[in-house]
C-alpha atoms as a PDB file:
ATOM      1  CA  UNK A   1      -0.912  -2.496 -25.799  1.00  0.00           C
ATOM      2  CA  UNK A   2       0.080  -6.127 -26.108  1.00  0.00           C
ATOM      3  CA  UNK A   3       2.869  -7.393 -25.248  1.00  0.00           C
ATOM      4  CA  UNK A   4       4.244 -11.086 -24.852  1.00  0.00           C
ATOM      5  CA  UNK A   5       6.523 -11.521 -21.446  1.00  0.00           C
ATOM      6  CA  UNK A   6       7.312 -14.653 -19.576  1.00  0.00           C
ATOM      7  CA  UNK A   7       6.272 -14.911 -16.339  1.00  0.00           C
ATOM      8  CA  UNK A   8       7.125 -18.266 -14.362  1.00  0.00           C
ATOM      9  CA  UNK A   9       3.483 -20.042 -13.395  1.00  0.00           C
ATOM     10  CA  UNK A  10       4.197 -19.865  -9.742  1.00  0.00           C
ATOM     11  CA  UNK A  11       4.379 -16.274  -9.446  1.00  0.00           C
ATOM     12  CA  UNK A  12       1.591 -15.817 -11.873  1.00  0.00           C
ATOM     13  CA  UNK A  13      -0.709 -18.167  -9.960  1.00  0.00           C
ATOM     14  CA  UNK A  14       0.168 -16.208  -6.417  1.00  0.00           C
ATOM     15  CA  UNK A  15      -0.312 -13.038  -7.975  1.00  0.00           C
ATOM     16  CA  UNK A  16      -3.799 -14.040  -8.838  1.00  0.00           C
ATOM     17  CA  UNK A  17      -4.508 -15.496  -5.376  1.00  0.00           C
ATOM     18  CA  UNK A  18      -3.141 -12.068  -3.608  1.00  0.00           C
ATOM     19  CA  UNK A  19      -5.357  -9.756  -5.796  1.00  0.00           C
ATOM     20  CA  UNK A  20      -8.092 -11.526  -6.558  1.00  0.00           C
ATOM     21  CA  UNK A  21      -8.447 -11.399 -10.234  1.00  0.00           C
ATOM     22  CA  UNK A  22      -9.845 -13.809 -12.669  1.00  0.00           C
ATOM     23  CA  UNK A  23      -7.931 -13.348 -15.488  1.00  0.00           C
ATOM     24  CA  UNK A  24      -3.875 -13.380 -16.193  1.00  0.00           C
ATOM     25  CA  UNK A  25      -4.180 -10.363 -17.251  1.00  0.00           C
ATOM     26  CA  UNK A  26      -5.924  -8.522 -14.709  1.00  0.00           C
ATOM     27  CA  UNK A  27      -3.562 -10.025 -11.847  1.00  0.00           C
ATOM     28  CA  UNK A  28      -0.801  -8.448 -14.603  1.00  0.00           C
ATOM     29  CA  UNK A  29      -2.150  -5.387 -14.329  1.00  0.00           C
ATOM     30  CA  UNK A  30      -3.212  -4.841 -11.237  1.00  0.00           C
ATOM     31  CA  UNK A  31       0.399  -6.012 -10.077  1.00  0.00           C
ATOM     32  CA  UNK A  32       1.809  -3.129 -12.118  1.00  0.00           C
ATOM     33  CA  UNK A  33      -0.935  -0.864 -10.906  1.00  0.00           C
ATOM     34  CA  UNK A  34       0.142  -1.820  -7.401  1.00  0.00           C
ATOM     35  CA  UNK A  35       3.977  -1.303  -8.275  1.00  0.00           C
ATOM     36  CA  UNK A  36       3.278   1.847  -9.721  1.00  0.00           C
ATOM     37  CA  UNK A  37       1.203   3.702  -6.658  1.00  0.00           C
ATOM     38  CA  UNK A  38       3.603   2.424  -4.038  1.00  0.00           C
ATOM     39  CA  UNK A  39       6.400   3.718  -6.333  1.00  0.00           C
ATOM     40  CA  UNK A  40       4.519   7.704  -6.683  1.00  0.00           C
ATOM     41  CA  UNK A  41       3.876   6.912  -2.658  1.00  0.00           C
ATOM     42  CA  UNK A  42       7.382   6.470  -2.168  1.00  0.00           C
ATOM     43  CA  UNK A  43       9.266   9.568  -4.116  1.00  0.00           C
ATOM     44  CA  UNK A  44       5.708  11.528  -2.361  1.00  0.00           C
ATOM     45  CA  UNK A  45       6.943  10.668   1.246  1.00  0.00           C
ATOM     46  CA  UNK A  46      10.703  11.580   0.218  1.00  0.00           C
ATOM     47  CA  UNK A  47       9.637  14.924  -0.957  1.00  0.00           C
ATOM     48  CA  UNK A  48       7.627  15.926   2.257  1.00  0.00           C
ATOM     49  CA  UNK A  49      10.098  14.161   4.431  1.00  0.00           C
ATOM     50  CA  UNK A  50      10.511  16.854   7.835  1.00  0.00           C
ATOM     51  CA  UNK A  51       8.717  19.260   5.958  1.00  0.00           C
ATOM     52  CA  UNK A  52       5.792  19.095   8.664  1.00  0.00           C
ATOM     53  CA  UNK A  53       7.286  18.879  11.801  1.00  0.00           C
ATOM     54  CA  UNK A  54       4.262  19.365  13.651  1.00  0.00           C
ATOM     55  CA  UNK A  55       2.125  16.749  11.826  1.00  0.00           C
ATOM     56  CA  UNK A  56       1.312  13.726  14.938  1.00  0.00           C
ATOM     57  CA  UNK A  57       3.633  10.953  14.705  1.00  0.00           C
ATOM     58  CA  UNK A  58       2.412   7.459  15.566  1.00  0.00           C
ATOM     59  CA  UNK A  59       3.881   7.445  19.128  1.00  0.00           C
ATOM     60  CA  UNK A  60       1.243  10.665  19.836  1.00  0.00           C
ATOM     61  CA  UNK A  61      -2.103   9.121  17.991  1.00  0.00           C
ATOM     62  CA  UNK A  62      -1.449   5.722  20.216  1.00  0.00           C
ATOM     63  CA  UNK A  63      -1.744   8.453  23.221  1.00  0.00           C
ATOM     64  CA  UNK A  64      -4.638  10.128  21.797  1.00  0.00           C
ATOM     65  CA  UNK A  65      -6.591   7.021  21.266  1.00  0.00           C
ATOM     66  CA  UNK A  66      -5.691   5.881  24.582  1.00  0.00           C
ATOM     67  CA  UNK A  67      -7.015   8.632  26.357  1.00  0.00           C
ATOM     68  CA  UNK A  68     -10.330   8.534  24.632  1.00  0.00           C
ATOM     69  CA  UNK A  69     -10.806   4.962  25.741  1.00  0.00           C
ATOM     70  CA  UNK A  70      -9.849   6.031  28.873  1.00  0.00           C
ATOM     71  CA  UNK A  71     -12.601   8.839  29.115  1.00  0.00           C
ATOM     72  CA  UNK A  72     -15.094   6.267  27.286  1.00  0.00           C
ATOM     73  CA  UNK A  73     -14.868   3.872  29.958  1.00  0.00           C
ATOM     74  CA  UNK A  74     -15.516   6.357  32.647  1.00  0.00           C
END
């Protein structure tokens, strides 16, 4: 689909540098593409938010992986 927007140069040219494309366009989409996943990630995580309450939290995998360096160094 074409469309024609306006996009000021800077953030153009640093959205090219951050994702590596080669074209305006592909820095365009994958931008949008970007916007997009976090956007499905985000309603995902409200949706399943303290519907696992026994899935590890971040606090208990530091632990985990602690305690198999510990044993590893043995």
């Amino acid at each position: 689909m074409k469309t024609t927007i306006d996009i000021p140069e800077k953030v153009l040219t640093e959205a090219i540098r951050h994702t590596g494309a080669k074209t305006k366009r592909e820095a365009v989409v994958a931008a949008v593409e970007d916007f997009n996943r976090r956007h499905r990630l985000a309603a995902l995580a409200k949706r399943l938010r303290g519907s696992m309450p026994n899935l590890m939290t971040q606090e208990d995998l530091q632990a985990m992986r602690a305690d198999r360096q510990w044993e590893a160094a043995k």
